[in-house]
N, C-alpha and C. Protein backbone atom coordinates (compact mmCIF):
# COMPACT_ATOMS: atom_id res chain seq x y z
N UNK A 1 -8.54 0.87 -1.27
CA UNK A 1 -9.90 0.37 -1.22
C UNK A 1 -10.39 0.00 -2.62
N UNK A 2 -10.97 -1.35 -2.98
CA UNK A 2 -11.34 -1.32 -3.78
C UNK A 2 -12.92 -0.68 -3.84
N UNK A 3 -13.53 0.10 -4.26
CA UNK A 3 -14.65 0.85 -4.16
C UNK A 3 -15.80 -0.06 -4.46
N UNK A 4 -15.92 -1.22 -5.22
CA UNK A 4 -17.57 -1.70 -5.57
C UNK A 4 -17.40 -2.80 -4.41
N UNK A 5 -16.10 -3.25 -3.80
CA UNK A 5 -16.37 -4.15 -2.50
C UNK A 5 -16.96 -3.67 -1.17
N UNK A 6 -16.92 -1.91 -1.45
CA UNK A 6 -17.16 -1.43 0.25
C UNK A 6 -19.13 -1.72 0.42
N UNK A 7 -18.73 -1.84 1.71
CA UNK A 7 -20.06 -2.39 2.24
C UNK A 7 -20.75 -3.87 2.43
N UNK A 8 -20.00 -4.77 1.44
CA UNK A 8 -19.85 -6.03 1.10
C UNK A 8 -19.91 -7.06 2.34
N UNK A 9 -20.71 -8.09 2.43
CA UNK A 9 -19.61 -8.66 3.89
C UNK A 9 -18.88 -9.19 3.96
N UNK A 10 -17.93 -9.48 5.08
CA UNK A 10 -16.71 -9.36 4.81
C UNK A 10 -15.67 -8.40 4.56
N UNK A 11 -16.39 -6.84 4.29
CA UNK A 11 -15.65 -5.78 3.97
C UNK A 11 -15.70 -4.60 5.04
N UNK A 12 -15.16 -3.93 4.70
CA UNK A 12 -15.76 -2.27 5.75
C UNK A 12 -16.75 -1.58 4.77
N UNK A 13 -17.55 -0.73 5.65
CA UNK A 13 -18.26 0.15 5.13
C UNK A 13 -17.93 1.54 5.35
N UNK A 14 -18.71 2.38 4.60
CA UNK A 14 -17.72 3.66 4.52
C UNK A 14 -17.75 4.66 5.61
N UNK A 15 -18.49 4.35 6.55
CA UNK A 15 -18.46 4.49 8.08
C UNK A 15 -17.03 4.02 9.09
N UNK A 16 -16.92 2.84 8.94
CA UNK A 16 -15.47 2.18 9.06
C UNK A 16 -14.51 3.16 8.15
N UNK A 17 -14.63 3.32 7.04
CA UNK A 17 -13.46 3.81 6.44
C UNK A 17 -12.99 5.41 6.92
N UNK A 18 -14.02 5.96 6.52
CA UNK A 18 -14.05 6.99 7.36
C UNK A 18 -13.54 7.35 8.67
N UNK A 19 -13.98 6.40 9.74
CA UNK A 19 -13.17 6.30 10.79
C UNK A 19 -11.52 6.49 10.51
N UNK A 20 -10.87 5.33 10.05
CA UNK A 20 -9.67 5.28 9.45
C UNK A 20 -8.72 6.36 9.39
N UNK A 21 -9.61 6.93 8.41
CA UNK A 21 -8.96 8.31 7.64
C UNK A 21 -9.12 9.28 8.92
N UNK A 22 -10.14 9.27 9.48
CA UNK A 22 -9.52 10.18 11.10
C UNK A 22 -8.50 10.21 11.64
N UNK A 23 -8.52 9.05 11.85
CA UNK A 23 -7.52 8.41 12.89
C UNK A 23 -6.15 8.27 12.60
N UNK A 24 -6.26 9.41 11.20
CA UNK A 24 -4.71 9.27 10.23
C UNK A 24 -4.43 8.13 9.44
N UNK A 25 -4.89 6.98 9.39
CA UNK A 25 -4.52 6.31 7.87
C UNK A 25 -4.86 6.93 6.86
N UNK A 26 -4.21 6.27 5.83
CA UNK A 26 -4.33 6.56 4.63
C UNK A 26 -5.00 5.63 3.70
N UNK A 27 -6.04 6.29 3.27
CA UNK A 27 -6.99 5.29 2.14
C UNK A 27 -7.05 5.88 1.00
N UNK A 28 -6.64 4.81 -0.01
CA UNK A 28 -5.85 5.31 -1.55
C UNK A 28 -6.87 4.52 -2.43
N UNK A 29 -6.88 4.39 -3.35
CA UNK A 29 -7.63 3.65 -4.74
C UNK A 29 -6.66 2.00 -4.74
N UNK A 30 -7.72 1.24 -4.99
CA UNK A 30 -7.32 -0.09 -5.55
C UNK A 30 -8.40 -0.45 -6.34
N UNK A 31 -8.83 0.57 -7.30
CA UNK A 31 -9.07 0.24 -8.72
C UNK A 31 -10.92 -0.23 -8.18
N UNK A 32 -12.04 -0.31 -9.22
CA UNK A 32 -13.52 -0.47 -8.59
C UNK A 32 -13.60 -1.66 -8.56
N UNK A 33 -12.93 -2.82 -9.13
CA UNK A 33 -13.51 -3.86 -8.80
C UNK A 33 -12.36 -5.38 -8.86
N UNK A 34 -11.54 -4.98 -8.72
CA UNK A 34 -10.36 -5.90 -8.60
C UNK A 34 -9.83 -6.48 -9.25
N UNK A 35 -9.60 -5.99 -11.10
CA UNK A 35 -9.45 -6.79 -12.42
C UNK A 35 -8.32 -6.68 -12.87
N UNK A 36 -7.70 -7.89 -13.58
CA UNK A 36 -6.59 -7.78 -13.69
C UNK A 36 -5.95 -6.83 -14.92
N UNK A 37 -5.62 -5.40 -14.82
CA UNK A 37 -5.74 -4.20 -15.63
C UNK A 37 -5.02 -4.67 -16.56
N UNK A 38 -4.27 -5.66 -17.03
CA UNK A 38 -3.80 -6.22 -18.62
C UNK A 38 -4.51 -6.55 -19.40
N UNK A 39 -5.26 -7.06 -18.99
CA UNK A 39 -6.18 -7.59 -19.93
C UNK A 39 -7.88 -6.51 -20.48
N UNK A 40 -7.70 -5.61 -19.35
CA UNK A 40 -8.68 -4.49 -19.81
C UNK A 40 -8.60 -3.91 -21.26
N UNK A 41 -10.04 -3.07 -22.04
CA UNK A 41 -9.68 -2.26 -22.95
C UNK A 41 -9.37 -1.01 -21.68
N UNK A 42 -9.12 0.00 -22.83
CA UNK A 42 -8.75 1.45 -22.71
C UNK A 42 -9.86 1.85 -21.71
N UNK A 43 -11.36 1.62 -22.07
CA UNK A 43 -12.64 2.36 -21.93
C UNK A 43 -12.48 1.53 -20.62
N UNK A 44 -12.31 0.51 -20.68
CA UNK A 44 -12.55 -0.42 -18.93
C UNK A 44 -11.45 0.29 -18.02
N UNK A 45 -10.26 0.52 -18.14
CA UNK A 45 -9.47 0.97 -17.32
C UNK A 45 -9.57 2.38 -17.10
N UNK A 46 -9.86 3.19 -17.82
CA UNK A 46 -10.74 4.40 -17.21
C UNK A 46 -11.52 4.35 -16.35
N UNK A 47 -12.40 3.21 -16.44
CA UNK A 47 -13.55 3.15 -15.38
C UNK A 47 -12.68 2.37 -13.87
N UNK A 48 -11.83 1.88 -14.49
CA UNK A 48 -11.28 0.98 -12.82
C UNK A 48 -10.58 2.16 -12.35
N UNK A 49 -9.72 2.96 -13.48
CA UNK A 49 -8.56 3.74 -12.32
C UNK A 49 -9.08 5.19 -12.12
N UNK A 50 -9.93 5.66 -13.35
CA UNK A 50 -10.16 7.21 -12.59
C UNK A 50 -11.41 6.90 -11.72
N UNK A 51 -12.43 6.55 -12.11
CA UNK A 51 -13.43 6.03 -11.45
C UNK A 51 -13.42 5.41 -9.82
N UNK A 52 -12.46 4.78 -9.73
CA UNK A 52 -12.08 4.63 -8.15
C UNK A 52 -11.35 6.06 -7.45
N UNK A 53 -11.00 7.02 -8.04
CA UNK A 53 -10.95 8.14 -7.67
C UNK A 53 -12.01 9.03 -7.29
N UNK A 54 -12.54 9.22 -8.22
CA UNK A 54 -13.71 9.74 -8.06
C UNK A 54 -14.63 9.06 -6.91
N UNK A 55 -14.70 7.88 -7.04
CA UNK A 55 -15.31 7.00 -5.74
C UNK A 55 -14.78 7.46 -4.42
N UNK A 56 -13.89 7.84 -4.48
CA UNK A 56 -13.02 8.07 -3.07
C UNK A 56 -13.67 9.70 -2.62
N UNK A 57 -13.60 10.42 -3.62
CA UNK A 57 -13.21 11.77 -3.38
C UNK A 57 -15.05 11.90 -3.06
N UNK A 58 -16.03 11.36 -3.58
CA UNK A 58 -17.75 11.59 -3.19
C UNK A 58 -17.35 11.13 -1.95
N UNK A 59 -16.49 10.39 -1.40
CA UNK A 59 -16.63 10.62 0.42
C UNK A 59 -15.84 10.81 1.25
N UNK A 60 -15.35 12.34 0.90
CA UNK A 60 -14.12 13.17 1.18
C UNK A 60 -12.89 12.61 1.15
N UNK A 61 -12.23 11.58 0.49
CA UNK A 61 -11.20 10.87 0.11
C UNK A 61 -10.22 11.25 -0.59
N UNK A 62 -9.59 12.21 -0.71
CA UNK A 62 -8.32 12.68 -1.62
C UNK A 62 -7.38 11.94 -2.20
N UNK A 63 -7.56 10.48 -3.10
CA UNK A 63 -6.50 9.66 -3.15
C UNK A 63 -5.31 10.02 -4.42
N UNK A 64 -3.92 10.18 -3.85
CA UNK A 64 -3.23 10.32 -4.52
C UNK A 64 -2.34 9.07 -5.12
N UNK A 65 -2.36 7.67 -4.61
CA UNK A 65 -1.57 6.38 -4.71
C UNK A 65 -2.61 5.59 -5.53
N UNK A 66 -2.43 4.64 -6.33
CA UNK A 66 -2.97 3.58 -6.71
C UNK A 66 -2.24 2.13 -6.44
N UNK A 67 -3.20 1.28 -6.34
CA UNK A 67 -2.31 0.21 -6.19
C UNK A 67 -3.02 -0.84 -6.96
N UNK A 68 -2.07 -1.47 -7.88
CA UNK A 68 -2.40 -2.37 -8.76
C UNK A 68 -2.90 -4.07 -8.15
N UNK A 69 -3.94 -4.11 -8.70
CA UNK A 69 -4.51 -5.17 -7.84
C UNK A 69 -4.13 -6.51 -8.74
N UNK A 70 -3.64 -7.67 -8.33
CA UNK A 70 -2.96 -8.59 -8.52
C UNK A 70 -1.92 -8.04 -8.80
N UNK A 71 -1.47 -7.02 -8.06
CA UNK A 71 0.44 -6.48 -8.83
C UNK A 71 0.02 -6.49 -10.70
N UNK A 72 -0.86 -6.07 -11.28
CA UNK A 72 -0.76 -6.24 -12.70
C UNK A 72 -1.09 -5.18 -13.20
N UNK A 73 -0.21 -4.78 -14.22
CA UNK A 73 -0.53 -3.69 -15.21
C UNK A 73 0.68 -2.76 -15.19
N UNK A 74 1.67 -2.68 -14.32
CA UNK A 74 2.87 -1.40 -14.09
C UNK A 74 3.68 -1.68 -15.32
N UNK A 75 3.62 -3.15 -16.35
CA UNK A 75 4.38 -3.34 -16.81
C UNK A 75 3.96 -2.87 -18.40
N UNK A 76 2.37 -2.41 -18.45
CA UNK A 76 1.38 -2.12 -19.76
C UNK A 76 1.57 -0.59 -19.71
N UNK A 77 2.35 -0.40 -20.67
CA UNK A 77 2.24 1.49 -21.06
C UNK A 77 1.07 2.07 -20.92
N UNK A 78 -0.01 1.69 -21.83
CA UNK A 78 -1.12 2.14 -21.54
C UNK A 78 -2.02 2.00 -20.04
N UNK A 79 -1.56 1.09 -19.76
CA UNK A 79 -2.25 1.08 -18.10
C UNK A 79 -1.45 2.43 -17.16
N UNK A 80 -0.17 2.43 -17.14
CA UNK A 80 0.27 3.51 -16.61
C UNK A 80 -0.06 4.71 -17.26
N UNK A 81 -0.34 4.71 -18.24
CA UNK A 81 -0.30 6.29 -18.75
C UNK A 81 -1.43 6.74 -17.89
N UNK A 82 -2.66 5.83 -17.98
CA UNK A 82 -3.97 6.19 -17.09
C UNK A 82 -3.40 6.37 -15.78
N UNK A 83 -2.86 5.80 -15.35
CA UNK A 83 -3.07 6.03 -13.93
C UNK A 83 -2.34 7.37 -13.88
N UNK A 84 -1.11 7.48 -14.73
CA UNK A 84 -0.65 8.98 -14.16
C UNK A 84 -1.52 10.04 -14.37
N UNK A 85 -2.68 10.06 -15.26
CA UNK A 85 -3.57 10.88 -15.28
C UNK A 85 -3.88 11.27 -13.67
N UNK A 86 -4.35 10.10 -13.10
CA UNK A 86 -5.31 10.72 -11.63
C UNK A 86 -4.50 10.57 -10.53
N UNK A 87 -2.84 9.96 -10.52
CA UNK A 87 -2.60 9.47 -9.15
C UNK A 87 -0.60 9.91 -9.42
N UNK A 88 -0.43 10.17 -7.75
CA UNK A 88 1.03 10.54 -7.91
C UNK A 88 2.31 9.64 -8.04
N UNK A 89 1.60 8.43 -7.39
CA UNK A 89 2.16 7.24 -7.16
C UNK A 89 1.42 5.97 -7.42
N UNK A 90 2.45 4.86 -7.98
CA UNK A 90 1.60 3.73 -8.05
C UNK A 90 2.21 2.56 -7.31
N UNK A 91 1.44 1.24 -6.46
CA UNK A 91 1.93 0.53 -5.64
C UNK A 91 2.02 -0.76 -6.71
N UNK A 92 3.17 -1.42 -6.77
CA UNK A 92 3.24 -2.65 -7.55
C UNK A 92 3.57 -3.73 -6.44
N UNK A 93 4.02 -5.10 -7.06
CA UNK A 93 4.32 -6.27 -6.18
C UNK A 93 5.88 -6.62 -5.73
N UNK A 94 6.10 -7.00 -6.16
CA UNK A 94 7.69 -8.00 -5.76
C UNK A 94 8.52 -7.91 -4.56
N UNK A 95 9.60 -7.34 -4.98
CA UNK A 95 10.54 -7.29 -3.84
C UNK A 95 10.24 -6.34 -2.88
N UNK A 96 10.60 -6.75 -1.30
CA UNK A 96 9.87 -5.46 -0.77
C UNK A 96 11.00 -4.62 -0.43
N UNK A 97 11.48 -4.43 -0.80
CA UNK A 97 12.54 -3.09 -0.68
C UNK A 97 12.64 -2.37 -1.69
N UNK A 98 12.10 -0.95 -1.02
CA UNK A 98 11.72 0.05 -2.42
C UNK A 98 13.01 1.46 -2.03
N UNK A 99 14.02 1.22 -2.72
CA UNK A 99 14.95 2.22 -3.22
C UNK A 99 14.62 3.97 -3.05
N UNK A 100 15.12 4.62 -2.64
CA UNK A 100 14.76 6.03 -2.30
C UNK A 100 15.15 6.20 -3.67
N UNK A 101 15.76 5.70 -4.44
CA UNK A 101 16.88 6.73 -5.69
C UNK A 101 16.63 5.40 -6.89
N UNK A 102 16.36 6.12 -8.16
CA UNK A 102 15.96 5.07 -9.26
C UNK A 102 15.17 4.76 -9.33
N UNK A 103 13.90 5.50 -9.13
CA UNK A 103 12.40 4.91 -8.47
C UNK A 103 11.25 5.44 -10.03
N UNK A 104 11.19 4.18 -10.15
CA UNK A 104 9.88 4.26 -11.43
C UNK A 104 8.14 4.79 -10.02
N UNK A 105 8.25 5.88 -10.39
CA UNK A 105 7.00 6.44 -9.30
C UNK A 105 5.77 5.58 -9.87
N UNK A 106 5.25 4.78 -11.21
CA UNK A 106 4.56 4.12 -10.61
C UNK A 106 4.80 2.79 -10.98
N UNK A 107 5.61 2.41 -10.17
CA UNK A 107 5.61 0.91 -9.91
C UNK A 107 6.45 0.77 -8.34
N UNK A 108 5.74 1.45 -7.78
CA UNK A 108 6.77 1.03 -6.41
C UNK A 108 7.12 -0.23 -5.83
N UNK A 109 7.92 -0.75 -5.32
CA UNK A 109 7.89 -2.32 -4.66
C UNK A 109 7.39 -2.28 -3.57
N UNK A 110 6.21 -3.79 -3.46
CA UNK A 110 5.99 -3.61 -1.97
C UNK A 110 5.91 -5.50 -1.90
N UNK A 111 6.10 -5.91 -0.96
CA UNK A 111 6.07 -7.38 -0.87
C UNK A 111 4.82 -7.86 0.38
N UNK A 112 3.94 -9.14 -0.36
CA UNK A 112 3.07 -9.05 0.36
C UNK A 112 2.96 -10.20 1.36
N UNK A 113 2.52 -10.11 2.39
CA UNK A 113 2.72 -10.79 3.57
C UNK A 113 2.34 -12.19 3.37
N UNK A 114 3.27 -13.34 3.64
CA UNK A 114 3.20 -14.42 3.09
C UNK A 114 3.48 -15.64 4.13
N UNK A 115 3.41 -16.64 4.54
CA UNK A 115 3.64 -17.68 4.96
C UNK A 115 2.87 -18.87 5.18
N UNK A 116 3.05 -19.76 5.60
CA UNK A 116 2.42 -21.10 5.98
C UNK A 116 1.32 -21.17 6.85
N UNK A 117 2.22 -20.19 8.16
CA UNK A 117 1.40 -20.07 9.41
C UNK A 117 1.78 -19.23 10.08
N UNK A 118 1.08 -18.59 11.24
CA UNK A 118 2.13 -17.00 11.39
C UNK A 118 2.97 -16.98 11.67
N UNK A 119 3.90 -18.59 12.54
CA UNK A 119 5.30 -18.12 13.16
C UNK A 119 6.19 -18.25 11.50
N UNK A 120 5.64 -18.76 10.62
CA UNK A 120 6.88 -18.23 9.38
C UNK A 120 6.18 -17.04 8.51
N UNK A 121 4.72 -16.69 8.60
CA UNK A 121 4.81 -15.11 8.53
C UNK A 121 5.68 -14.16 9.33
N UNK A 122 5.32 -14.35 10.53
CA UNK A 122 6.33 -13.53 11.70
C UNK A 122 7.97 -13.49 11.08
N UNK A 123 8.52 -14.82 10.82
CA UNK A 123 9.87 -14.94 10.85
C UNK A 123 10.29 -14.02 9.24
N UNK A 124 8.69 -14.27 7.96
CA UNK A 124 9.56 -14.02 6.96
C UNK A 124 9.24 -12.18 7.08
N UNK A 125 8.36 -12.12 8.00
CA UNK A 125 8.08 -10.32 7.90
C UNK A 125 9.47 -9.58 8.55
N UNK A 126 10.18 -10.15 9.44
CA UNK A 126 11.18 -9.74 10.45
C UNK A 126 12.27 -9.75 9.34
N UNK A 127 12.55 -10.87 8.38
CA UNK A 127 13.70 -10.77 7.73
C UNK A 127 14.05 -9.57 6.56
N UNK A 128 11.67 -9.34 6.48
CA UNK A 128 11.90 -8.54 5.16
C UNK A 128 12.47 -6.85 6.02
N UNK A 129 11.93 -6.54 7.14
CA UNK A 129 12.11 -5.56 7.77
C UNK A 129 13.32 -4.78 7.83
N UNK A 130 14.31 -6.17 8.52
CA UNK A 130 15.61 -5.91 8.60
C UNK A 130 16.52 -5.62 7.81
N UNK A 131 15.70 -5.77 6.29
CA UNK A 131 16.70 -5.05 5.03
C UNK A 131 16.63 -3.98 4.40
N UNK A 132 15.52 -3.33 5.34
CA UNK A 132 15.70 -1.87 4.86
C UNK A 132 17.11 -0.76 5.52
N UNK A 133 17.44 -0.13 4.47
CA UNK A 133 18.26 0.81 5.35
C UNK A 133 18.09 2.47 5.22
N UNK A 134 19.52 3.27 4.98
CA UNK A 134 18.81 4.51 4.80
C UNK A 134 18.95 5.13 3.75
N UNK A 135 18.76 4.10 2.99
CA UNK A 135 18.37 4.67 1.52
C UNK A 135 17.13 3.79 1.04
N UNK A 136 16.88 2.65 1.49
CA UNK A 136 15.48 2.04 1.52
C UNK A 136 14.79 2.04 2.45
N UNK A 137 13.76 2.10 1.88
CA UNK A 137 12.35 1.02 3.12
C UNK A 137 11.71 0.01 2.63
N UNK A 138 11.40 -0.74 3.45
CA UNK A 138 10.87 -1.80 3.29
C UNK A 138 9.19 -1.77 3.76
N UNK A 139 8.77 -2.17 2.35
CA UNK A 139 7.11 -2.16 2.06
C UNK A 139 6.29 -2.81 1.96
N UNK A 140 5.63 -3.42 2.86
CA UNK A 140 4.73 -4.51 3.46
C UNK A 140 3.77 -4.36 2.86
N UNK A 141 2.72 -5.39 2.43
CA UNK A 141 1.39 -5.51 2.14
C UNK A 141 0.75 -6.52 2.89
N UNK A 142 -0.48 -5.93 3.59
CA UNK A 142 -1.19 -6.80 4.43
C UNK A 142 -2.45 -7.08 3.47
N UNK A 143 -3.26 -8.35 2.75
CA UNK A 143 -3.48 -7.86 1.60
C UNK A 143 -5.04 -8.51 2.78
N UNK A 144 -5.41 -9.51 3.63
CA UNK A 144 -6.52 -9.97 3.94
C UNK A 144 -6.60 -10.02 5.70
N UNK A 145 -7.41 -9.53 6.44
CA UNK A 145 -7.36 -10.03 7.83
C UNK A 145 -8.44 -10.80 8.25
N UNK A 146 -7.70 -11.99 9.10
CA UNK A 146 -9.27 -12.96 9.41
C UNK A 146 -8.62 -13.42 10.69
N UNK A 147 -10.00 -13.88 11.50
CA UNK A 147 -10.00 -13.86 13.14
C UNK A 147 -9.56 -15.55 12.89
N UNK A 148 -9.34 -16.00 12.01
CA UNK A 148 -8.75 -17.42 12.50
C UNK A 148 -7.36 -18.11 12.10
N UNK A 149 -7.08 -17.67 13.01
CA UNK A 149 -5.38 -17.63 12.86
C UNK A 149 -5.06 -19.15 12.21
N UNK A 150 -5.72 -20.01 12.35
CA UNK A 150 -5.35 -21.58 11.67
C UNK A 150 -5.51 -21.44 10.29
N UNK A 151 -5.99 -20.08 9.66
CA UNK A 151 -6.37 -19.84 8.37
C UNK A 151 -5.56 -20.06 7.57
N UNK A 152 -5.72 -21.06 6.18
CA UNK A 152 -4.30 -21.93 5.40
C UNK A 152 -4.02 -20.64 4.34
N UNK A 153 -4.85 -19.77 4.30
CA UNK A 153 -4.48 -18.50 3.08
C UNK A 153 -3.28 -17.81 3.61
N UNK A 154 -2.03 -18.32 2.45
CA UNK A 154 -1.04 -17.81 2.58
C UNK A 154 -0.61 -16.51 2.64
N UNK A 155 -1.48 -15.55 2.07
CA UNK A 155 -1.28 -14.55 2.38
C UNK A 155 -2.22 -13.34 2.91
N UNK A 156 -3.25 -14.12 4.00
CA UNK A 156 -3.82 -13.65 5.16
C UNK A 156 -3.33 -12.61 6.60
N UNK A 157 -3.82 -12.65 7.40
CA UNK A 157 -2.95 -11.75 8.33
C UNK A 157 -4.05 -12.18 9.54
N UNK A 158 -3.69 -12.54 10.64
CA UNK A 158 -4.61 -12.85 11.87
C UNK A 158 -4.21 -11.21 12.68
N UNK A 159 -5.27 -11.14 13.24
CA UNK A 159 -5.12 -10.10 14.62
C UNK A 159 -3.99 -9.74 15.03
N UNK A 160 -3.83 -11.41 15.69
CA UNK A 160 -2.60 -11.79 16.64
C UNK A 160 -1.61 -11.03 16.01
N UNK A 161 -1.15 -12.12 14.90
CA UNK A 161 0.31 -11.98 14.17
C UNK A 161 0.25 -10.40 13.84
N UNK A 162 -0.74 -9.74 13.88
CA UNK A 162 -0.24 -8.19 13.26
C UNK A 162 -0.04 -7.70 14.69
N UNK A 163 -0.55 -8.20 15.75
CA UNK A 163 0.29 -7.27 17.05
C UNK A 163 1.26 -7.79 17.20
N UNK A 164 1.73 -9.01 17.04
CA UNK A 164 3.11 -9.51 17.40
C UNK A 164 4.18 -8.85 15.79
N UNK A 165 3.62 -8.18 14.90
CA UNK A 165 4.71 -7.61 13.97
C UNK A 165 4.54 -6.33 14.42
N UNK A 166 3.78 -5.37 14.85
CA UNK A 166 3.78 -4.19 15.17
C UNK A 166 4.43 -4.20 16.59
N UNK A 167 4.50 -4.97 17.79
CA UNK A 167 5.30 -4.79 18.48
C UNK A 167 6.98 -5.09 18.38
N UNK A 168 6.77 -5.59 17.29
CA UNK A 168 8.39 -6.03 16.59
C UNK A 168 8.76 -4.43 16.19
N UNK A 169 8.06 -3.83 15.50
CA UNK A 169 9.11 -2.85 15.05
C UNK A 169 9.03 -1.99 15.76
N UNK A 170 7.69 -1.45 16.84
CA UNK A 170 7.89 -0.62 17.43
C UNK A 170 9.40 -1.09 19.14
N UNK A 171 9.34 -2.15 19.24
CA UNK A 171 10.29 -2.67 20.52
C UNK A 171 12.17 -2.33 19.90
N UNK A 172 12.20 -2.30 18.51
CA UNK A 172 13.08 -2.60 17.93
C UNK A 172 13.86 -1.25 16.97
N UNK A 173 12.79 -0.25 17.07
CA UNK A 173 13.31 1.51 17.24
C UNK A 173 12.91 1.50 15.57
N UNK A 174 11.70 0.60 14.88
CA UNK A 174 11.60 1.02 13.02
C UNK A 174 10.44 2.27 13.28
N UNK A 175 10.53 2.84 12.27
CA UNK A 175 9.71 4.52 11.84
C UNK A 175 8.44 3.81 11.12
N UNK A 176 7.18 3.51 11.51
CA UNK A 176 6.39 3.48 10.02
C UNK A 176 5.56 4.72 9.48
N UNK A 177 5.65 4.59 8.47
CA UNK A 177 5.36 6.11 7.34
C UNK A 177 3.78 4.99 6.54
N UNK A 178 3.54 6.17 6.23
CA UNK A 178 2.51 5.45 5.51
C UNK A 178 3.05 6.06 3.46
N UNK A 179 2.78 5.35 2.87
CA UNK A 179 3.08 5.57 1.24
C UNK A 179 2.52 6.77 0.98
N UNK A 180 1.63 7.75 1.76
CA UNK A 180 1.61 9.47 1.53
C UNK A 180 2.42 10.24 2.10
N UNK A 181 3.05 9.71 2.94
CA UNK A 181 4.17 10.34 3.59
C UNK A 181 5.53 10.41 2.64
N UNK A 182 5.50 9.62 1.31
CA UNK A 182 6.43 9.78 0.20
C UNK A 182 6.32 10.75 -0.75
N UNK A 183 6.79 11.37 -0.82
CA UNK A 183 7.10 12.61 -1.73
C UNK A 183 8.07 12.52 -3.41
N UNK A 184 8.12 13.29 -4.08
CA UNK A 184 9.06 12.92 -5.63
C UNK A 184 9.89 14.18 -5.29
N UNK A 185 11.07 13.76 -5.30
CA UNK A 185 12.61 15.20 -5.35
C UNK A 185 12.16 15.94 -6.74
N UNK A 186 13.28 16.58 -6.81
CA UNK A 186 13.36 17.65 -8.36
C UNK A 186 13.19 16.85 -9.23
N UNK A 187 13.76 15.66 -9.25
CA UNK A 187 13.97 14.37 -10.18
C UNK A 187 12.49 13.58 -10.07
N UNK A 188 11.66 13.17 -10.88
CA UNK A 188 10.77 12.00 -10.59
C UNK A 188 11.61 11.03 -10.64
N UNK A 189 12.80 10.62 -10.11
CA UNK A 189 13.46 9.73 -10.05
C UNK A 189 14.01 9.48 -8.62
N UNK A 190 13.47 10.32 -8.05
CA UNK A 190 14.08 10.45 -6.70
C UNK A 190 12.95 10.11 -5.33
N UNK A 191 12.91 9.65 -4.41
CA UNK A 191 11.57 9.32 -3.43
C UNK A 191 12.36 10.31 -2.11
N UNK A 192 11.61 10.74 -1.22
CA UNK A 192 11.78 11.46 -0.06
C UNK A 192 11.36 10.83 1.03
N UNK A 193 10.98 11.22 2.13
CA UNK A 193 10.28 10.68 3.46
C UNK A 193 9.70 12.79 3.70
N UNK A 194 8.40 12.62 3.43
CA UNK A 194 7.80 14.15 3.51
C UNK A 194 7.89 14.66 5.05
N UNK A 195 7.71 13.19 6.17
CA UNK A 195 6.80 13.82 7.12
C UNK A 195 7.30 12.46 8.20
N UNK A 196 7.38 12.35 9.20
CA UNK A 196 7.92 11.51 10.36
C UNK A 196 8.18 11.46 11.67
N UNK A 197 7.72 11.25 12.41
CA UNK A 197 7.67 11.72 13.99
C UNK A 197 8.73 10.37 14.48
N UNK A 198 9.72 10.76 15.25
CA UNK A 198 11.08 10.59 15.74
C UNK A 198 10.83 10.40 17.14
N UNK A 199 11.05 9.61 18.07
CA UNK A 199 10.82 10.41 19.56
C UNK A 199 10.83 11.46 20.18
N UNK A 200 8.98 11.47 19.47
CA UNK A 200 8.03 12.46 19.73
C UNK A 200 8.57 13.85 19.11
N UNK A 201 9.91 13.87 18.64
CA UNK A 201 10.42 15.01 17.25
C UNK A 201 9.78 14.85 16.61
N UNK A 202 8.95 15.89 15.59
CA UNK A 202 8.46 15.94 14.39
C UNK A 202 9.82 16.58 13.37
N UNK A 203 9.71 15.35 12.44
CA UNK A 203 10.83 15.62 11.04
C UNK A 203 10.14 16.24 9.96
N UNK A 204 10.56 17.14 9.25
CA UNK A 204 9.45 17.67 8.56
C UNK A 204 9.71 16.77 6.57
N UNK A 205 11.13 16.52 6.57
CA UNK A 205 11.59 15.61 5.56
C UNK A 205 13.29 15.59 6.18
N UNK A 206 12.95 13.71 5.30
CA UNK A 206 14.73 12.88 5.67
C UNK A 206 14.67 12.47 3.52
N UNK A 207 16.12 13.20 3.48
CA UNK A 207 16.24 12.63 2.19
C UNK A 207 17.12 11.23 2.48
């Protein structure tokens, strides 16, 4: 969530969000106001990355993930050093297959949902899916949703197309975890799966 957008229109309010977090999602920090953290001073990125913490936690929000908004900053020492101050994990951009083993904890990979129109969203979400295995997963970003599926924003998400990808993986036997369900081994070099329900088995961790 970015925190100075909630309530916004066009946005959820923290009534909506709230809901959410009932209902078991997970709502993490995406920084207070959506800036591209390279170009921040020191004193500004305090205010985007602990500050959206704190934003979270005044409405019972425990966020342990950050996620870098335009994918920017995992690559600025000083931007990470902040964030490891307040957060366990950090979400970055690119490839979406994020490695269980060799894992910079904050720059995770996640790739964000992209196409023309949804049947080559659909086609390129299915290809990214199918390359996870069991030493990866594959990490989607849904970054905008809008009710008009003719919508030319490439990296939008209609209704539709998210039930026709969620019945893809659920028809097709994939696990989805949410990025708190990731854990760090002995190694901060190492990623886990904490927590996972199996048909209707509860896993308590899959290394």
């Amino acid at each position: 969530m970015v925190c100075n957008y909630i309530g916004r229109p066009e946005h959820m309010n923290w009534t909506q969000i709230n809901t959410l977090q009932k209902e078991g999602h997970d709502i993490e920090s995406h920084s207070m106001s959506h800036k591209h953290l390279s170009r921040l001073s020191d004193i500004k990125l305090q205010y985007e990355i602990g500050q959206s913490k704190v934003c979270l936690a005044d409405h019972g929000i425990d966020s342990t993930i950050f996620g870098y908004p335009y994918s920017d900053g995992s690559n600025k020492q000083n931007v990470v050093n902040i964030v490891s101050k307040y957060y366990t994990l950090a979400r970055d951009g690119g490839e979406p297959i994020q490695s269980l083993k060799s894992v910079d904890r904050y720059s995770l990979h996640a790739s964000t949902q992209s196409g023309s129109n949804d049947s080559d969203k659909l086609k390129t979400f299915i290809d990214k899916v199918n390359r996870a295995n069991s030493t990866a997963v594959a990490s989607i970003k849904f970054h905008t949703f809008v009710n008009n599926t003719g919508n030319k924003d490439k990296i939008s998400t209609s209704p539709q197309l998210f039930d026709q990808e969620m019945k893809y993986l659920h028809d097709n036997g994939f696990n989805v975890i949410r990025m708190k369900d990731l854990g760090l081994g002995t190694s901060n070099y190492t990623l886990f799966v904490k927590y996972m329900k199996i048909d209707n088995s509860n896993v308590s961790r899959i290394n």
